[in-house]
Protein backbone atom coordinates (compact mmCIF):
# COMPACT_ATOMS: atom_id res chain seq x y z
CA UNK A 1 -8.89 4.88 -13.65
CA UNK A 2 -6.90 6.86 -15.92
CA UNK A 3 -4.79 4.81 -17.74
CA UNK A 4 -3.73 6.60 -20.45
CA UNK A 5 -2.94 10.68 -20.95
CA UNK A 6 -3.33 12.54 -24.52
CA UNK A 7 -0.30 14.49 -25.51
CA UNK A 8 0.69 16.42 -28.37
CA UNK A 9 3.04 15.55 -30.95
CA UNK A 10 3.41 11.89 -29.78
CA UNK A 11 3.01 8.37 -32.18
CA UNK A 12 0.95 5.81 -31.83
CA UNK A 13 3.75 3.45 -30.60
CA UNK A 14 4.02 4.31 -27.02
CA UNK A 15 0.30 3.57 -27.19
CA UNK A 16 0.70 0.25 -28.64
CA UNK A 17 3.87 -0.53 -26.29
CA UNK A 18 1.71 0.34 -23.05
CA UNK A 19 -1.03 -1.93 -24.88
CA UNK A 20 1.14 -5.41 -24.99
CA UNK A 21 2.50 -4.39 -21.38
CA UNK A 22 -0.74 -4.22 -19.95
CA UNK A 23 -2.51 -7.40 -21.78
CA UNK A 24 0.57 -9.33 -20.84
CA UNK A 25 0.31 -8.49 -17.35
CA UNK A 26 -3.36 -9.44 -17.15
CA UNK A 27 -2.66 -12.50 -18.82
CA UNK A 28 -0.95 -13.79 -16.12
CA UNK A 29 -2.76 -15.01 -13.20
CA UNK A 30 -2.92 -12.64 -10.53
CA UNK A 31 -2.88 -14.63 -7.50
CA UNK A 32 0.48 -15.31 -8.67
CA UNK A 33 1.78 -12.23 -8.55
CA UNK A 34 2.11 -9.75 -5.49
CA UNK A 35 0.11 -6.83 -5.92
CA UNK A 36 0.55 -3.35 -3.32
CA UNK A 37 -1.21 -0.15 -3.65
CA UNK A 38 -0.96 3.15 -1.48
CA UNK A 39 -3.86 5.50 -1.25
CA UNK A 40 -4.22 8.98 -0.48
CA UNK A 41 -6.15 9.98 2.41
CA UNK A 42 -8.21 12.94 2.65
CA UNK A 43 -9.66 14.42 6.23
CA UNK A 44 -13.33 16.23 6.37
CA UNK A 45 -12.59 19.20 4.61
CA UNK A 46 -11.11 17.35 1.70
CA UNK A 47 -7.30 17.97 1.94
CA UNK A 48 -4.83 15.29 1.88
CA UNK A 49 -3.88 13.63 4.56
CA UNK A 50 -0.02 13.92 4.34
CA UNK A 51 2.30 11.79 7.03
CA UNK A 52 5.19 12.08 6.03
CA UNK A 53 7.85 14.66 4.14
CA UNK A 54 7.16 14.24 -0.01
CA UNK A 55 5.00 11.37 0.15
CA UNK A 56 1.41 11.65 0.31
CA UNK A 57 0.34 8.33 0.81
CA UNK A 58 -1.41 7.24 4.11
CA UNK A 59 -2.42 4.02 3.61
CA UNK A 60 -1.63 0.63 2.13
CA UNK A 61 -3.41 -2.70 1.21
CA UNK A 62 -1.93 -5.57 -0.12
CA UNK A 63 -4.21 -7.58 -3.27
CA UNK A 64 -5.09 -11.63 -2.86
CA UNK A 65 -7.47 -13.67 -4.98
CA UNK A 66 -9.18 -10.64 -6.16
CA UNK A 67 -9.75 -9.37 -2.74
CA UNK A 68 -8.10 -6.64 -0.70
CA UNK A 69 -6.40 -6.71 2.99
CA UNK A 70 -6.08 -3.82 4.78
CA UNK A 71 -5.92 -2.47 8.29
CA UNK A 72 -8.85 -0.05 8.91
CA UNK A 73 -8.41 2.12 11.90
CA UNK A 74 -11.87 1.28 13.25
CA UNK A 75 -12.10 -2.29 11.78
CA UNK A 76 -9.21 -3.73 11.88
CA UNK A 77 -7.68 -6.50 9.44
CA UNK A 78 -9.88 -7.21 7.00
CA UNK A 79 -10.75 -8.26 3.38
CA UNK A 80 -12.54 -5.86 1.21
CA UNK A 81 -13.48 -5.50 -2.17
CA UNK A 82 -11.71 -2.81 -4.38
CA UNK A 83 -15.16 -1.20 -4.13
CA UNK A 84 -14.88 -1.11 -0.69
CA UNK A 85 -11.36 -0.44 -0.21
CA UNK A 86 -11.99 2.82 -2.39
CA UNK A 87 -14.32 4.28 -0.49
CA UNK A 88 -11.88 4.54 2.58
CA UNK A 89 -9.20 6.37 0.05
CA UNK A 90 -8.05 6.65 -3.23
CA UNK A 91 -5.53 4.18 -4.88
CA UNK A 92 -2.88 5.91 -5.98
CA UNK A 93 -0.15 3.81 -6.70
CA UNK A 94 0.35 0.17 -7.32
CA UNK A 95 3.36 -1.82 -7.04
CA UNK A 96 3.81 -5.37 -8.57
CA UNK A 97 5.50 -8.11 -8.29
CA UNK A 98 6.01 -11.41 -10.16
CA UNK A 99 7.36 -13.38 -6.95
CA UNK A 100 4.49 -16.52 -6.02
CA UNK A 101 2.15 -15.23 -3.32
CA UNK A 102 0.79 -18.26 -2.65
CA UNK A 103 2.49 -18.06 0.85
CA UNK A 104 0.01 -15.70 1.32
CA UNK A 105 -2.95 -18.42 2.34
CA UNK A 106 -0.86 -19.31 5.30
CA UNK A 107 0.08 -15.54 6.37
CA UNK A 108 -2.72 -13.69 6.15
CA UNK A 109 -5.31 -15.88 8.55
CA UNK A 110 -1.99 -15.11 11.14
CA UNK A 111 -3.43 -11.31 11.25
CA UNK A 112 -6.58 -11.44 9.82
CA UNK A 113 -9.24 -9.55 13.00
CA UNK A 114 -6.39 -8.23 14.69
CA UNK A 115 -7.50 -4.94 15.73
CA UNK A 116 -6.03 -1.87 14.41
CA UNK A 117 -3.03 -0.68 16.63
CA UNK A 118 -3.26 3.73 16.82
CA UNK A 119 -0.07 3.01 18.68
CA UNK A 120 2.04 2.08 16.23
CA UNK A 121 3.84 -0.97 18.05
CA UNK A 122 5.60 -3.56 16.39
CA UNK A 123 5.31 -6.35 19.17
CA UNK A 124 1.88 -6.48 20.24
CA UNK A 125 -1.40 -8.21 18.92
CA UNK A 126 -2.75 -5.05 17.82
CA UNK A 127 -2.01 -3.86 13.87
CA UNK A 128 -1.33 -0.87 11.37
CA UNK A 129 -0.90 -1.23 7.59
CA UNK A 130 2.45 -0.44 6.85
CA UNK A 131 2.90 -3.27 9.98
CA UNK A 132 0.68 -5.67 8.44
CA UNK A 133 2.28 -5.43 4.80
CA UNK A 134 5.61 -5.35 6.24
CA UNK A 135 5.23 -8.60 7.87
CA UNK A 136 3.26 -10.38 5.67
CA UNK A 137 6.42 -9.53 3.34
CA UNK A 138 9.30 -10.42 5.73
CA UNK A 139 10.00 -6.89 5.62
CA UNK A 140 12.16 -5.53 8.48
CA UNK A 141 11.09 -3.06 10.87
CA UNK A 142 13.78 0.06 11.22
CA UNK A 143 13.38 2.97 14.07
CA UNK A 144 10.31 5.24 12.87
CA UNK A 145 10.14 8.72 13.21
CA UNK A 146 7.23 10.75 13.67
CA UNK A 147 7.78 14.42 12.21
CA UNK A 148 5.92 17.13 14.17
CA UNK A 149 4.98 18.65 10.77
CA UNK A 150 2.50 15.86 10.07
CA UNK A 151 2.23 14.42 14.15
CA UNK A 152 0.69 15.01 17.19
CA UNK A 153 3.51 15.66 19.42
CA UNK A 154 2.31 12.91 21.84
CA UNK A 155 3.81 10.28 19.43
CA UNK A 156 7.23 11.51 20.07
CA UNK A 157 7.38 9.08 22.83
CA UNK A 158 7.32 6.16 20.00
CA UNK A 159 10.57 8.35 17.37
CA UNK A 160 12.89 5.59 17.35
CA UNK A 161 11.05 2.36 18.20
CA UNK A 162 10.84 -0.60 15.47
CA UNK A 163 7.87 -0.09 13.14
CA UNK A 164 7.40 0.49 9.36
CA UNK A 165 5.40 3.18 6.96
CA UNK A 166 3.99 3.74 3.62
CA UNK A 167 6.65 5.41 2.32
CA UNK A 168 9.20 3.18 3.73
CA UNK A 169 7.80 0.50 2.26
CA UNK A 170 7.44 2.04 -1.14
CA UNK A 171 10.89 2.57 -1.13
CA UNK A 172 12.02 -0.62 0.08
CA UNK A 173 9.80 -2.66 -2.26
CA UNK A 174 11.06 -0.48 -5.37
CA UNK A 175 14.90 -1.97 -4.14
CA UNK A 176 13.73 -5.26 -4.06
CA UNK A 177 12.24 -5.39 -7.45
CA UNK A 178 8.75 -4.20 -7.68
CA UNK A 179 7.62 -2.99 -10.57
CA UNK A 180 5.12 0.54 -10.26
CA UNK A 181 2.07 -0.85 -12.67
CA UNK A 182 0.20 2.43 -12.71
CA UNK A 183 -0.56 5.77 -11.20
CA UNK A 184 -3.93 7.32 -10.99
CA UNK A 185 -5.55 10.58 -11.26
């Protein structure tokens, strides 16, 4: 993880600033805080995998107790380690935020080995990330849109229904007060 990037001409406080940021966050205990990343997605011949206009971010897992949730397309919900979790994609951004999570140990067994839903529905069993992260957040679904650039056009027949996605989410979490803790390489 790249943390921190050499440039010219620059002083050693920024340096020292980014230091007491980061050792104060760690001091804190984790399972306290709400922690998001989004990953990029690459396909078989190594290009990202790009859903949406300007934001190139496919996936998103949500962090608990030093573990990882996601919803894997073959798996389903599960936990993972960050080990794990980086082998389907790439963290790329993480978003943070100080509210208790702790309402997380009665959420998350609610969705945990619910399959993955390739059908992006809001009201069935079945599950997608931005869906399970959405929920387990109170977030709101709003009508979804599936833009022919990036989709196969036999998801047209779900533009407009109730549903969530990465970027959405990104967005919406920003608003509510989530701090972006770092970006990687």
């Amino acid at each position: 993880m790249k943390l921190f990037h050499k440039t010219k001409g620059h002083s050693a406080i920024p340096f020292i600033s980014l230091f007491f940021f980061y050792a104060s966050f760690f001091s804190r205990p984790l399972s306290a805080q709400i922690v998001v990343a989004w990953m990029e997605l690459r396909n078989y011949q190594g290009k990202v995998i790009q859903l949406e206009p300007n934001f190139y971010f496919a996936h998103i897992a949500i962090k608990w107790k030093e573990r990882w949730l996601h919803a894997h397309p073959i798996r389903g919900v599960e936990w993972v380690s960050l080990q794990q979790l980086e082998s389907f994609g790439k963290i790329k951004e993480i978003l943070v935020s100080d509210k208790d999570s702790e309402f997380l140990s009665k959420e998350v067994p609610i969705f945990l080995g619910r399959a993955f839903d390739s059908e992006f529905s809001w009201s069935d069993e079945k599950i997608y990330c931005a869906e399970l992260i959405a929920k387990l957040l109170n977030i709101k679904p709003t009508p979804m849109h599936f833009d022919l650039k990036y989709w196969n056009p036999w998801y047209q027949k779900y533009e407009g229904y109730p549903g969530s996605s990465p970027a959405k989410l990104y967005y919406e979490l920003q608003q509510q007060g989530y701090r972006r803790f770092v970006q990687r390489d």
